[in-house]
N, C-alpha and C. Protein backbone atom coordinates (compact mmCIF):
# COMPACT_ATOMS: atom_id res chain seq x y z
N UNK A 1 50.90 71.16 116.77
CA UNK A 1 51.65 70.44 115.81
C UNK A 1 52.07 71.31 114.64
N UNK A 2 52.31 72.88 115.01
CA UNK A 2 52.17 73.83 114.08
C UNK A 2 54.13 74.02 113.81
N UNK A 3 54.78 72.77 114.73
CA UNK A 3 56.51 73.15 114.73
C UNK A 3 56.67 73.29 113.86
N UNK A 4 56.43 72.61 112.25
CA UNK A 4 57.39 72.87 111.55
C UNK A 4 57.55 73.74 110.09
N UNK A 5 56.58 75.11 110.79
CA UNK A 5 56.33 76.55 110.04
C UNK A 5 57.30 77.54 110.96
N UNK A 6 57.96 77.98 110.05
CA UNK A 6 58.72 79.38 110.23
C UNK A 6 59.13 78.67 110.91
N UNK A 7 60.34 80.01 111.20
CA UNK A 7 61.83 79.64 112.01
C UNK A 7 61.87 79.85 113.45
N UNK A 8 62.46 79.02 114.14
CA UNK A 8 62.21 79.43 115.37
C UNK A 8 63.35 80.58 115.87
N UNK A 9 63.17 80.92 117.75
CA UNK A 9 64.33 82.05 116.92
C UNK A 9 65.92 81.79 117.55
N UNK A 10 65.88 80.54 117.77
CA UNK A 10 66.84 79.94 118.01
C UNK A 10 68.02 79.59 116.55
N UNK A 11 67.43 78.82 115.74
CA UNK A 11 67.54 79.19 114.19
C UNK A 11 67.81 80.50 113.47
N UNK A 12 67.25 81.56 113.91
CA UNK A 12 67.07 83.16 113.22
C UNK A 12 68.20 83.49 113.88
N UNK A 13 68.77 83.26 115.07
CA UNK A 13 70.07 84.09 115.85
C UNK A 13 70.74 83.16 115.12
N UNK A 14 70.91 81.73 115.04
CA UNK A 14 72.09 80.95 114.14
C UNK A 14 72.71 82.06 113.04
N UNK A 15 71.57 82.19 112.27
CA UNK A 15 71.56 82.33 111.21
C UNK A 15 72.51 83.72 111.35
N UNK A 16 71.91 84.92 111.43
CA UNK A 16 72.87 86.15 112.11
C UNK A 16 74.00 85.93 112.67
N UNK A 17 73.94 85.12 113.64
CA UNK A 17 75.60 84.60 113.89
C UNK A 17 76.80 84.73 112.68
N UNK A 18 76.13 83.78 112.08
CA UNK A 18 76.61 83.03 110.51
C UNK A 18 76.98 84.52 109.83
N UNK A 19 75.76 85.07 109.29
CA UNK A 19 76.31 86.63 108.79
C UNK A 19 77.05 87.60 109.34
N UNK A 20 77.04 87.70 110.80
CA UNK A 20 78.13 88.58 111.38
C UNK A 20 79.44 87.90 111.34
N UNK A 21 79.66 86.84 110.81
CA UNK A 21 80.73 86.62 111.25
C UNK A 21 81.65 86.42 109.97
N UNK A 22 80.35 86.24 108.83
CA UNK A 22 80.94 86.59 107.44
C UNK A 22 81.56 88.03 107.37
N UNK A 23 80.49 88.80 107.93
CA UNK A 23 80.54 90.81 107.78
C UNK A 23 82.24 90.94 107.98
N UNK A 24 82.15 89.84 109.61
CA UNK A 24 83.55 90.89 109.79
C UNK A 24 85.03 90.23 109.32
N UNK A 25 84.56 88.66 108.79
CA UNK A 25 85.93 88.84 107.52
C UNK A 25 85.74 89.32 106.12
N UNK A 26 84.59 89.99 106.24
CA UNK A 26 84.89 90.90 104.92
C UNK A 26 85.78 92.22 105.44
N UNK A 27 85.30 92.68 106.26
CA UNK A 27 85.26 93.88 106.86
C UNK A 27 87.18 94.02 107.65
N UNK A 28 87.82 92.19 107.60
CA UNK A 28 89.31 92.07 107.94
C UNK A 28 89.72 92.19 106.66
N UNK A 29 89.49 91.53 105.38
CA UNK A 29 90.01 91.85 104.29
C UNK A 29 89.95 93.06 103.59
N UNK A 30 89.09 93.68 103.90
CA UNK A 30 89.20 95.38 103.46
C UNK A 30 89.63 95.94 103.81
N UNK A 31 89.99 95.84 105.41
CA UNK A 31 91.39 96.74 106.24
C UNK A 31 92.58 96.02 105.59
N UNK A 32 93.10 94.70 105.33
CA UNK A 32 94.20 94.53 104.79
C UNK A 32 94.74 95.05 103.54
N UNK A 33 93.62 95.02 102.52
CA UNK A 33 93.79 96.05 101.48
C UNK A 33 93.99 97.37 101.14
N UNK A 34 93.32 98.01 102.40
CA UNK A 34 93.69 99.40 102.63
C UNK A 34 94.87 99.17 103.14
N UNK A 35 95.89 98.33 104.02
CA UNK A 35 97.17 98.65 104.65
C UNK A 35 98.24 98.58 103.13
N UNK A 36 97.43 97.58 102.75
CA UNK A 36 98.75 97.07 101.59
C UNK A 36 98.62 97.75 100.08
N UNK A 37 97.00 98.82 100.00
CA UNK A 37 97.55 99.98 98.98
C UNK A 37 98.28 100.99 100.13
N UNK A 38 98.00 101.12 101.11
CA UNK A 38 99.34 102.41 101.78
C UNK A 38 100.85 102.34 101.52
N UNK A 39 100.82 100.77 101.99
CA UNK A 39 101.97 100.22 101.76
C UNK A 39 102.99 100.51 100.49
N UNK A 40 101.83 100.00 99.16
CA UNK A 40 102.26 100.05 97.73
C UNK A 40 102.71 101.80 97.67
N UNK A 41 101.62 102.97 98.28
CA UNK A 41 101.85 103.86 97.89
C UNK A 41 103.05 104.59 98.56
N UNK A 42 103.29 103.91 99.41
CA UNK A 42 104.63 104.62 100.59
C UNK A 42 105.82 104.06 99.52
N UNK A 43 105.88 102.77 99.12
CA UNK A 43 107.05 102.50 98.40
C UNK A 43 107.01 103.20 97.12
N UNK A 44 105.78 103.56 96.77
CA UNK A 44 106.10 103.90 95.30
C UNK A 44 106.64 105.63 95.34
N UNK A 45 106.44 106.37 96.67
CA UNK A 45 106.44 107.26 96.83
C UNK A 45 108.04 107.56 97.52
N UNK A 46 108.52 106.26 97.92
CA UNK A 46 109.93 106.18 98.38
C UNK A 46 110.86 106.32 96.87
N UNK A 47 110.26 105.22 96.18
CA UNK A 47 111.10 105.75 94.93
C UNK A 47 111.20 107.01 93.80
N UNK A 48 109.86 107.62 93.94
CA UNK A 48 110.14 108.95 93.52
C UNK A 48 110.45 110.20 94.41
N UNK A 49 110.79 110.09 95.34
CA UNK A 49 111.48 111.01 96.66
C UNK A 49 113.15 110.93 96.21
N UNK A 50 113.76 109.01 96.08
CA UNK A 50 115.22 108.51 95.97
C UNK A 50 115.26 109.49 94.46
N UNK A 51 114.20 109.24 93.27
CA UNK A 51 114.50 110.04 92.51
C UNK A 51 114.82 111.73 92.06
N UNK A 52 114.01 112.54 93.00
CA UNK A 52 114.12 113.85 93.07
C UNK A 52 115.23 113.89 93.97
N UNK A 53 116.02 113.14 94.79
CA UNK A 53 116.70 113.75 95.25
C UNK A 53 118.57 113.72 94.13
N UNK A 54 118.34 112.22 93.68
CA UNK A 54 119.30 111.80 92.39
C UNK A 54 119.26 113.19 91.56
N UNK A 55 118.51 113.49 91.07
CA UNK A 55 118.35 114.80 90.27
C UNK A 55 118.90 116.08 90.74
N UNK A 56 118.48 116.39 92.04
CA UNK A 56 118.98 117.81 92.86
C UNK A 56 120.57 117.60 92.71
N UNK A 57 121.13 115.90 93.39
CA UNK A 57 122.22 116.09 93.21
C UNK A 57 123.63 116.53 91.96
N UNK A 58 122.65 115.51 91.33
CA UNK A 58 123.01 115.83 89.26
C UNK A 58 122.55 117.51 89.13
N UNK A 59 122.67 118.44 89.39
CA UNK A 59 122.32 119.63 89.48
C UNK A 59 123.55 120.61 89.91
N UNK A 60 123.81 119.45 91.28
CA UNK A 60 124.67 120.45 92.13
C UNK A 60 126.42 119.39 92.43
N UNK A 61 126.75 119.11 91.18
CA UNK A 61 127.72 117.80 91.60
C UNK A 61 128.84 118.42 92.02
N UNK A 62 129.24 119.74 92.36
CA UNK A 62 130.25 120.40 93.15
C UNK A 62 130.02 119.99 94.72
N UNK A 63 129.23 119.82 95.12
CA UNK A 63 128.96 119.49 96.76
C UNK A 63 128.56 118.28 97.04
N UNK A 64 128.56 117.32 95.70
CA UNK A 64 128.21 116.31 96.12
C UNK A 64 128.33 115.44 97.72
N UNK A 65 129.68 115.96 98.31
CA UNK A 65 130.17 115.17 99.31
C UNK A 65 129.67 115.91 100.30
N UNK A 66 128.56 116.94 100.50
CA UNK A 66 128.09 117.84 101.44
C UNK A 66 126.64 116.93 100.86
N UNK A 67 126.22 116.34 100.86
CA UNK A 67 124.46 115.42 100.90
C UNK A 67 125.04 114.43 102.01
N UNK A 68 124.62 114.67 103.05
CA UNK A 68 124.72 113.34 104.09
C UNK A 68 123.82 114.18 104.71
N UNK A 69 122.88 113.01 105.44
CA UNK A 69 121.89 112.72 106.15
C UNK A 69 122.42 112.22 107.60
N UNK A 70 122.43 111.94 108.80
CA UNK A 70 122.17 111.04 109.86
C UNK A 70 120.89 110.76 109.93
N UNK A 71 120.65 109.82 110.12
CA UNK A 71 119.03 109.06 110.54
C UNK A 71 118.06 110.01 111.74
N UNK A 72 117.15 110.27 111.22
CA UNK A 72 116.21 111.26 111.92
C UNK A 72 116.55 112.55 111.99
N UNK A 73 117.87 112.94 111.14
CA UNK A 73 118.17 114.39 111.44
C UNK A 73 117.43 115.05 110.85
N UNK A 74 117.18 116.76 111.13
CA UNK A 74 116.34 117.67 110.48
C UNK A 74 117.07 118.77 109.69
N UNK A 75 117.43 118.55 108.66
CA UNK A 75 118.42 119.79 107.85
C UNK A 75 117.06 121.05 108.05
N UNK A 76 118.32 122.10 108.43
CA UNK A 76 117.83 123.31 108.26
C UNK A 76 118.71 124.29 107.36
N UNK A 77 118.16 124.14 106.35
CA UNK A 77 119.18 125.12 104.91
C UNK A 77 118.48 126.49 104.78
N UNK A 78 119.66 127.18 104.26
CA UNK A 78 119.25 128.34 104.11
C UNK A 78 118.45 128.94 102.97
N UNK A 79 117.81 130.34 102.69
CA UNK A 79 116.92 129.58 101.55
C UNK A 79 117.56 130.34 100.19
N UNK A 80 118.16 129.58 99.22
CA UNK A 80 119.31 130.06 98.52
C UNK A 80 117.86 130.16 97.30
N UNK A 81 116.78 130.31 97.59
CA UNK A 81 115.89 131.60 96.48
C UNK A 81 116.27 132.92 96.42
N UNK A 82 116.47 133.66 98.05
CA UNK A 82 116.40 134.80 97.76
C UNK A 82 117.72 135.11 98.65
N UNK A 83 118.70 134.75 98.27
CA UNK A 83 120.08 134.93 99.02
C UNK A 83 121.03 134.05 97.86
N UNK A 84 122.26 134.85 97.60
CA UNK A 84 123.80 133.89 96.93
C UNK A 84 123.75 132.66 98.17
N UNK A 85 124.27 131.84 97.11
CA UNK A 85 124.34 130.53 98.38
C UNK A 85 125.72 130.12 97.20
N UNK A 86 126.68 129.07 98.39
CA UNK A 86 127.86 128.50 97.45
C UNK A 86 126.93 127.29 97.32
N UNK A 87 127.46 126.38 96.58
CA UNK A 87 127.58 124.61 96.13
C UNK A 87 127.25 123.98 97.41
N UNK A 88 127.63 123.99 98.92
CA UNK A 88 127.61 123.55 99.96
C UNK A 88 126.35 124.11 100.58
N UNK A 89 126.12 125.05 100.35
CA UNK A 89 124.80 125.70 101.17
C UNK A 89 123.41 125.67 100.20
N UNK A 90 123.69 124.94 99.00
CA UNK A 90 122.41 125.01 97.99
C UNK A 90 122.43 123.31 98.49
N UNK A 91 123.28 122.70 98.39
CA UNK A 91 123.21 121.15 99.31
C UNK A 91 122.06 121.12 100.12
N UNK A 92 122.32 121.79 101.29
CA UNK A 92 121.60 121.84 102.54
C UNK A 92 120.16 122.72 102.34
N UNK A 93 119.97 123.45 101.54
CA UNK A 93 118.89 123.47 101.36
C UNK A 93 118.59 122.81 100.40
N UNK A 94 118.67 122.13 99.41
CA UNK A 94 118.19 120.73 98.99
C UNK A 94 117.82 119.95 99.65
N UNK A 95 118.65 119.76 100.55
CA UNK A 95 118.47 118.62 101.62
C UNK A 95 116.78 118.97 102.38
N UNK A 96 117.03 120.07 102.67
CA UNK A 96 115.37 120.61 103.80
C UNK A 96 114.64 120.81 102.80
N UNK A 97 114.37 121.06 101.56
CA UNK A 97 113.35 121.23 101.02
C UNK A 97 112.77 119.77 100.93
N UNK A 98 113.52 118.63 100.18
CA UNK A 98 113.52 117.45 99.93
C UNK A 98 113.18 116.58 101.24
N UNK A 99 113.33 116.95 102.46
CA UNK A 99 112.85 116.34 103.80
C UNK A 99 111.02 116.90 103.90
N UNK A 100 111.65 118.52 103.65
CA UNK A 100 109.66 118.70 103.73
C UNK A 100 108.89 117.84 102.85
N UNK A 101 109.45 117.12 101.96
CA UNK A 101 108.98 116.58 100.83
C UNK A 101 108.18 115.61 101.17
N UNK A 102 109.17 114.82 101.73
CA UNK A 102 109.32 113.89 102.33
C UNK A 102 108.17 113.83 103.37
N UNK A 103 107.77 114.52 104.21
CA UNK A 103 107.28 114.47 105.40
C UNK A 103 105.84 114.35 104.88
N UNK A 104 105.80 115.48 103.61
CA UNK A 104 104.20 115.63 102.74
C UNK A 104 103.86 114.22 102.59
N UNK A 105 104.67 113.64 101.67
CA UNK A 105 104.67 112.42 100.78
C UNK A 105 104.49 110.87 101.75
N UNK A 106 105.37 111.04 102.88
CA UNK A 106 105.55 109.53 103.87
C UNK A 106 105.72 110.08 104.80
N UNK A 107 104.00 110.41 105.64
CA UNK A 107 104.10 111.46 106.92
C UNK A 107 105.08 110.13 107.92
N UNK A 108 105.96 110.46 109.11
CA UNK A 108 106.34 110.27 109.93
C UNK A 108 107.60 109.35 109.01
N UNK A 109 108.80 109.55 108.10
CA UNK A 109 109.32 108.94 107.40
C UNK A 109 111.04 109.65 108.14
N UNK A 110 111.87 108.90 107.89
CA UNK A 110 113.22 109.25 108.05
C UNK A 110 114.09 108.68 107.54
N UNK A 111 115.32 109.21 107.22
CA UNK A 111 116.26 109.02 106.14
C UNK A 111 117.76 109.24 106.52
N UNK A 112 118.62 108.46 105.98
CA UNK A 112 119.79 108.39 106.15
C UNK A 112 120.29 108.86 104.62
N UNK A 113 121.02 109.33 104.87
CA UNK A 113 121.95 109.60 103.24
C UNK A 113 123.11 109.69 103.47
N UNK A 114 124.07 108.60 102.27
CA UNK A 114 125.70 108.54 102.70
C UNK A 114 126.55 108.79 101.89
N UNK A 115 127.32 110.05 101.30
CA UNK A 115 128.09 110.00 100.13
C UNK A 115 129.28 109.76 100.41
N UNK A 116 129.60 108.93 99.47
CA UNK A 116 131.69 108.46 99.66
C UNK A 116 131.90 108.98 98.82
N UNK A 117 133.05 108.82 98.29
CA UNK A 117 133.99 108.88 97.10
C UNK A 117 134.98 107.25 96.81
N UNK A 118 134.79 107.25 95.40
CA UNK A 118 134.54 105.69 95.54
C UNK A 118 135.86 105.37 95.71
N UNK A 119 137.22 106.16 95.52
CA UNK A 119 138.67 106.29 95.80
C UNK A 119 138.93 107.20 96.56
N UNK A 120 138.87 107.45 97.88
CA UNK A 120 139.58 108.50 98.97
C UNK A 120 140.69 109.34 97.91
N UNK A 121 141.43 108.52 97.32
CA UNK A 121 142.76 109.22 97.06
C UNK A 121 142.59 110.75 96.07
N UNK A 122 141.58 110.29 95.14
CA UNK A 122 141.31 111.29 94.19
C UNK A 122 140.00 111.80 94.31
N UNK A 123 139.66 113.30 94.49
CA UNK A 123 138.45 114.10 94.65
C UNK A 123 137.71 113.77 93.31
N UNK A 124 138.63 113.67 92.42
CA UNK A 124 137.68 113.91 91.21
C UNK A 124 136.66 112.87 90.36
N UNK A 125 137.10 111.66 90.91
CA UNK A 125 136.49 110.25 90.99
C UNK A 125 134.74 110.26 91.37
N UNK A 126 134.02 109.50 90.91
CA UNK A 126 132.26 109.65 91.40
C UNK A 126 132.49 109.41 92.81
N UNK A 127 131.57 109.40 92.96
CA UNK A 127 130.88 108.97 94.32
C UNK A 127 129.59 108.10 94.13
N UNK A 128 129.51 107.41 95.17
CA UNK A 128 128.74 106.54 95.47
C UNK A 128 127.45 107.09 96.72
N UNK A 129 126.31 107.07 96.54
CA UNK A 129 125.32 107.89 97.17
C UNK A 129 124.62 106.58 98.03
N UNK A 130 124.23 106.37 99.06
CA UNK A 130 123.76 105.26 99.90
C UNK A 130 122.16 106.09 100.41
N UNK A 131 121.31 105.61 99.99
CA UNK A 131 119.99 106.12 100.84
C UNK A 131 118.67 104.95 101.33
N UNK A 132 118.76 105.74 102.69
CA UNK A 132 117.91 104.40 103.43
C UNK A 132 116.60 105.28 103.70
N UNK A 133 115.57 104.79 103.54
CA UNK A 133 114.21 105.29 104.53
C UNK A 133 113.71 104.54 104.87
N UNK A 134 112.85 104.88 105.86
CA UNK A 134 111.91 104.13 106.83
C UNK A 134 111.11 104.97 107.44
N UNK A 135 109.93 104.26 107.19
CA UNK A 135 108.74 104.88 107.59
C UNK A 135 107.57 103.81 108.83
N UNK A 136 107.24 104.29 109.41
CA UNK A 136 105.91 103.94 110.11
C UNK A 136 104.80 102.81 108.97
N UNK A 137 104.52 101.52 109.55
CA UNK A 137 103.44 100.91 108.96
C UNK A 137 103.06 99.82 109.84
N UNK A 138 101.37 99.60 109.75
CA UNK A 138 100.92 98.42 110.65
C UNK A 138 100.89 97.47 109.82
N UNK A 139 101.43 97.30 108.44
CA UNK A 139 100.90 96.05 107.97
C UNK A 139 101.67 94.69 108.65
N UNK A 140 101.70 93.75 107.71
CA UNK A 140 102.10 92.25 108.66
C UNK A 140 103.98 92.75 108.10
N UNK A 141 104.89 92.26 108.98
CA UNK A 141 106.16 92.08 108.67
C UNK A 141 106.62 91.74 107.12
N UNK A 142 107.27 92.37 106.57
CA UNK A 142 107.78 92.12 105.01
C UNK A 142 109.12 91.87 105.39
N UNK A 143 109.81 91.44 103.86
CA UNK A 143 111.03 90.96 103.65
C UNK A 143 111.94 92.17 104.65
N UNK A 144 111.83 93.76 104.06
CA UNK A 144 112.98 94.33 104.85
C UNK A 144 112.82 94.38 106.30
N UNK A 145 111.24 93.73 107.03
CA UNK A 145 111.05 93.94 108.32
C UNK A 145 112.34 92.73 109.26
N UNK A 146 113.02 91.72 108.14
CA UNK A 146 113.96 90.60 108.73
C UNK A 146 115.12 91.21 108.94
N UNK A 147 115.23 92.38 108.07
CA UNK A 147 116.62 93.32 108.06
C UNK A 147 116.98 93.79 109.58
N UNK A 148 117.86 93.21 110.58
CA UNK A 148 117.61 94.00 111.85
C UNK A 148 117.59 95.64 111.99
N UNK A 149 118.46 96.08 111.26
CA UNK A 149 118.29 97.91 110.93
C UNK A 149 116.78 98.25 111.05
N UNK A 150 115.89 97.46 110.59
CA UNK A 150 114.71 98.35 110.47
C UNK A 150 113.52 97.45 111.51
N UNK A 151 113.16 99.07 112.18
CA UNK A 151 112.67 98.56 113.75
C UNK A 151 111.10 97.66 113.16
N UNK A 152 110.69 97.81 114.21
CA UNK A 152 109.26 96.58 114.02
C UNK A 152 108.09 97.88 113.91
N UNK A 153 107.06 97.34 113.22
CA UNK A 153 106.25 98.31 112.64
C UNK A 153 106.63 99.34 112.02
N UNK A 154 107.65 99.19 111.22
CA UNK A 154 108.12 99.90 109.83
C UNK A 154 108.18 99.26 108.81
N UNK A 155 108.56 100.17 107.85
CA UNK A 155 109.42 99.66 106.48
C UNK A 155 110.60 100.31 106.05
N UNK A 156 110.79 99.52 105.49
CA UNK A 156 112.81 99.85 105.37
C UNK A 156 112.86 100.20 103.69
N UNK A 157 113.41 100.54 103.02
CA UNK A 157 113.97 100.78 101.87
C UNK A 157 115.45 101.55 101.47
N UNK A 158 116.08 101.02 100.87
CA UNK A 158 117.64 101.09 100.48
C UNK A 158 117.62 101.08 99.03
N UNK A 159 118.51 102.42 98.58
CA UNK A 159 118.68 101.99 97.41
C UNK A 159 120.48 102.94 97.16
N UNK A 160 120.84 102.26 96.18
CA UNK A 160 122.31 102.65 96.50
C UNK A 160 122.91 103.33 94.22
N UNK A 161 123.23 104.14 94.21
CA UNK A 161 123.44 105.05 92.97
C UNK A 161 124.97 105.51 92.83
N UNK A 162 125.78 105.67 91.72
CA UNK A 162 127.10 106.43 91.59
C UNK A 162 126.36 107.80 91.22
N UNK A 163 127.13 108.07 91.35
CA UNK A 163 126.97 109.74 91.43
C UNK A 163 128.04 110.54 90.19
């Protein structure tokens, strides 16, 4: 008649149940937090990439219309440190330095870049600079994941500047 001392261990596995199963939605909410500071830091790192590159161009506004990107392309510029380079060839190595940048900053990342001129008719008119990236991420689908341009398990970012 000694049942109703200590636990039996039918009760003791309950109980563990109960805590493992707390553990591992702690253990889901701490992976979500780690996705969504990556997340925060990929975008915040998208906008100071869009910024260094705004700058290179404000640098070099003779070639402005030589900064285009195709999506996934790999500029290979020449390295106008230790060589004369014109306006067009300091572009393109802007461009590859600013991709290695890139690659440091939002490993597996790719970029489109689009310069117009905001009147065909006249050269001397701004331009308008179009830049897209997208990078690799497991988190849950975000707003630009509805954008069809940007594939599934990425993120998309656009941001658009006169020049």
């Amino acid at each position: 008649m000694n049942r109703s001392r200590g636990f039996s261990i039918l009760e003791a596995l309950c109980a563990l149940l109960v805590l493992n199963l707390l553990g591992v939605g702690l253990l889901h909410w701490q992976w979500q937090a780690l996705q969504a500071q990556r997340d925060a830091l990929a975008f915040q790192n998208a906008v100071g990439l869009a910024q260094d590159l705004w700058q290179r161009m404000q640098v070099n506004p003779a070639a402005a219309l030589s900064y285009q990107l195709v999506l996934g392309e790999v500029v290979q510029g020449p390295n106008c440190h230790a060589q004369p380079c014109d306006p067009s060839q300091w572009a393109q190595a802007n461009l590859a330095e600013w991709q290695q940048d890139m690659q440091l900053r939002i490993p597996g990342a790719k970029a489109q870049l689009e310069t117009k001129l905001t009147s065909p008719a006249q050269v001397s008119l701004p331009t308008n600079v179009s830049l897209t990236l997208i990078w690799p991420s497991r988190a849950n689908p975000s707003p630009s994941a509805s954008d069809p341009a940007c594939p599934e398990q990425h993120r998309c970012w656009q941001t658009t500047w006169p020049l």
